[in-house]
Protein backbone atom coordinates (compact mmCIF):
# COMPACT_ATOMS: atom_id res chain seq x y z
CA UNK A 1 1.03 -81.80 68.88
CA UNK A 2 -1.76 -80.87 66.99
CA UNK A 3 -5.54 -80.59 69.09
CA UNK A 4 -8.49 -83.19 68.54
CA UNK A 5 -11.04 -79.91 68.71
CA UNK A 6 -11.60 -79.25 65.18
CA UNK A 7 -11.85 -82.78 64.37
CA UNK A 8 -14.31 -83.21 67.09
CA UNK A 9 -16.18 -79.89 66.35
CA UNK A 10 -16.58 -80.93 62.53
CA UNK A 11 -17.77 -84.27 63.11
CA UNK A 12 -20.47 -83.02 66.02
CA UNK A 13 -21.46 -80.33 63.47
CA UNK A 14 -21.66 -82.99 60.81
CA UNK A 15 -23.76 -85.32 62.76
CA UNK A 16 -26.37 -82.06 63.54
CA UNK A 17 -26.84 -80.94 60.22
CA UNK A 18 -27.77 -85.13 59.46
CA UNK A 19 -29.80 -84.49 62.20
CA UNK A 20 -31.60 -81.68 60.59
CA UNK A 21 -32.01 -83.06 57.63
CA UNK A 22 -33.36 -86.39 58.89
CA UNK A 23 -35.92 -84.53 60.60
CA UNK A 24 -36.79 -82.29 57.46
CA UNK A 25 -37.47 -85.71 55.70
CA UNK A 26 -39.40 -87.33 57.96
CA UNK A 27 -41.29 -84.49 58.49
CA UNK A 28 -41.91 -83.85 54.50
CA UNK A 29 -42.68 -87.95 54.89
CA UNK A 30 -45.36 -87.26 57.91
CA UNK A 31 -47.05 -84.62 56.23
CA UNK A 32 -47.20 -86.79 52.81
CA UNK A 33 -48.42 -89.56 54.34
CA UNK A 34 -51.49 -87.21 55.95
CA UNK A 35 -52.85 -86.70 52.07
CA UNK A 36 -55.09 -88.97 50.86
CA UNK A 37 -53.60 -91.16 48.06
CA UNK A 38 -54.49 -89.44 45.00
CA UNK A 39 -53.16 -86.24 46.18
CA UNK A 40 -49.85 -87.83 46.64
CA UNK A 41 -49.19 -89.15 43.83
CA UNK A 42 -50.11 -85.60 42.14
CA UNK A 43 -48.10 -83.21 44.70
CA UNK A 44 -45.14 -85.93 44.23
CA UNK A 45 -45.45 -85.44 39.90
CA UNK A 46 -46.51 -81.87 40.96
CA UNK A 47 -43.58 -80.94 43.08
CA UNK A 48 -40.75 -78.97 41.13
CA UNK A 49 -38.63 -77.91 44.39
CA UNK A 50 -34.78 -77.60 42.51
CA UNK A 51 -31.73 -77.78 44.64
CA UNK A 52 -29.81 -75.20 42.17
CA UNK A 53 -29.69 -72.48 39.67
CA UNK A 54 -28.65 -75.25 36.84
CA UNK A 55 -31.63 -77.25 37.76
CA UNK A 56 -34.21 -74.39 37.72
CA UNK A 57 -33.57 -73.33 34.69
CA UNK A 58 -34.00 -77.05 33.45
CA UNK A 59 -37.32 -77.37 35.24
CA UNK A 60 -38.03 -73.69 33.22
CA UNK A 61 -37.03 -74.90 30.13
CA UNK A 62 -38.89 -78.11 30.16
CA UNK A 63 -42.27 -76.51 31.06
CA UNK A 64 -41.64 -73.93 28.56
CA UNK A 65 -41.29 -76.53 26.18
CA UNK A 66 -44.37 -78.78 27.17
CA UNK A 67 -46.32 -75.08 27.02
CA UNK A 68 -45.19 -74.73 23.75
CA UNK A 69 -46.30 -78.10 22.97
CA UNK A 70 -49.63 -78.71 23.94
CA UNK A 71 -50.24 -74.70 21.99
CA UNK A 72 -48.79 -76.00 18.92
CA UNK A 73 -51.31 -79.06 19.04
CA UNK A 74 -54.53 -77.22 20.18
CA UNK A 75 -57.09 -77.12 17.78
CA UNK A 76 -58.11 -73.48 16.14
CA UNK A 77 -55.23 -72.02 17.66
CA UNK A 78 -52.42 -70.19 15.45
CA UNK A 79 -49.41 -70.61 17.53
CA UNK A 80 -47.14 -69.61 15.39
CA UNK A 81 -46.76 -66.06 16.60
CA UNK A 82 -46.67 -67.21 20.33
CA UNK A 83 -43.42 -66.85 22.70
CA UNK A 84 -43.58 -68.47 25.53
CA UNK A 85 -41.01 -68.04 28.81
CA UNK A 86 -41.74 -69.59 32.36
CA UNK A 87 -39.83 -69.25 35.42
CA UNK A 88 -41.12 -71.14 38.93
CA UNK A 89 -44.06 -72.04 37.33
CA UNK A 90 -45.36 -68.79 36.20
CA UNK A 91 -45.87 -69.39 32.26
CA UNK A 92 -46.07 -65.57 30.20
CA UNK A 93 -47.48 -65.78 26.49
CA UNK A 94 -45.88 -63.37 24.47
CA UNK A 95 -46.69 -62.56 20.60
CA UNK A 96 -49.77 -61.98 18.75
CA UNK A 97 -52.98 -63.90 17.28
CA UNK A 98 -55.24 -63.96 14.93
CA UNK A 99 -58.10 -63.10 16.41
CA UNK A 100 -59.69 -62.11 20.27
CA UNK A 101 -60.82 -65.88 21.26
CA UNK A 102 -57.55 -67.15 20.71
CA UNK A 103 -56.10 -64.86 23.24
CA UNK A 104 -58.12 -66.48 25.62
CA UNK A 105 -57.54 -70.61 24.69
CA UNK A 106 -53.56 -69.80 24.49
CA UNK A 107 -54.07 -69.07 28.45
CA UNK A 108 -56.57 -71.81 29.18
CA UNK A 109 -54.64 -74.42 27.45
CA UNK A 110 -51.37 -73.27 29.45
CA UNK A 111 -53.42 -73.15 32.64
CA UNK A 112 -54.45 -77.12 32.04
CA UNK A 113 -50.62 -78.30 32.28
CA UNK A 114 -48.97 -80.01 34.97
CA UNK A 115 -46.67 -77.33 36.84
CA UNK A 116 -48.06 -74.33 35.74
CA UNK A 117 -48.35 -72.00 38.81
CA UNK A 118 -49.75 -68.59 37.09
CA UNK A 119 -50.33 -67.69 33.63
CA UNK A 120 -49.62 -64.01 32.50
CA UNK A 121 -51.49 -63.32 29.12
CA UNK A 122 -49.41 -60.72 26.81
CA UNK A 123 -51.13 -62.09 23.99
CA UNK A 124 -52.39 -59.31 21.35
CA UNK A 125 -54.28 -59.27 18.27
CA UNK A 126 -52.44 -59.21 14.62
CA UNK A 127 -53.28 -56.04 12.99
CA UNK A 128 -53.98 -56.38 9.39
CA UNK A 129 -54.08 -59.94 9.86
CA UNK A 130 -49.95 -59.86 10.22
């Protein structure tokens, strides 16, 4: 005859980890609820916690790809020779530009988005206007 133990040990370690997790929420919930209202509604949109590698690298791509974006559509910026990669919210500019003040509005305009952590400017200037 086979013992009730593990059964009983798997559901008691079941119910503590439900346990856990309940009070992880309702602590996350507590502490939410202590910001005024306009905060929460910006850490909620704000908030880019994944629960795997597959949804990281989603979350990267996507901000990547808003970075990208909002460059491409900034006024009296060349974008063209831009690379952008961004990993936990840490956006790098890659490439080259035409000239020194664009170097500067590539990393202001990537600073301005939603979920950008840290920007790390690699941008350089185009010799010979290549």
């Amino acid at each position: 005859m086979k013992s009730a133990y593990p059964a009983i040990y798997t559901v008691a370690l079941c119910m503590a980890f439900l346990t856990v997790a309940s009070a992880i929420d309702a602590h996350a919930q507590a502490a939410n609820d202590n910001l005024p209202m306009a905060s929460q509604s910006s850490a909620a949109s704000n908030a880019v916690i994944p629960q795997d590698a597959k949804a990281a690298k989603a979350a990267n791509r996507a901000l990547r790809k808003t970075v990208m974006r909002q460059l491409s559509r900034t006024r009296g910026l060349v974008a063209d020779g831009i690379n952008v990669t961004a990993a936990g919210g840490v956006v790098t500019l890659l490439g080259t530009v035409p000239d020194t003040d664009q170097i500067d509005l590539a990393a202001d305009v990537a600073r301005d988005i939603a979920g950008v952590q840290a920007v790390r400017n690699g941008l350089t200037l185009q010799a010979n206007g290549k």
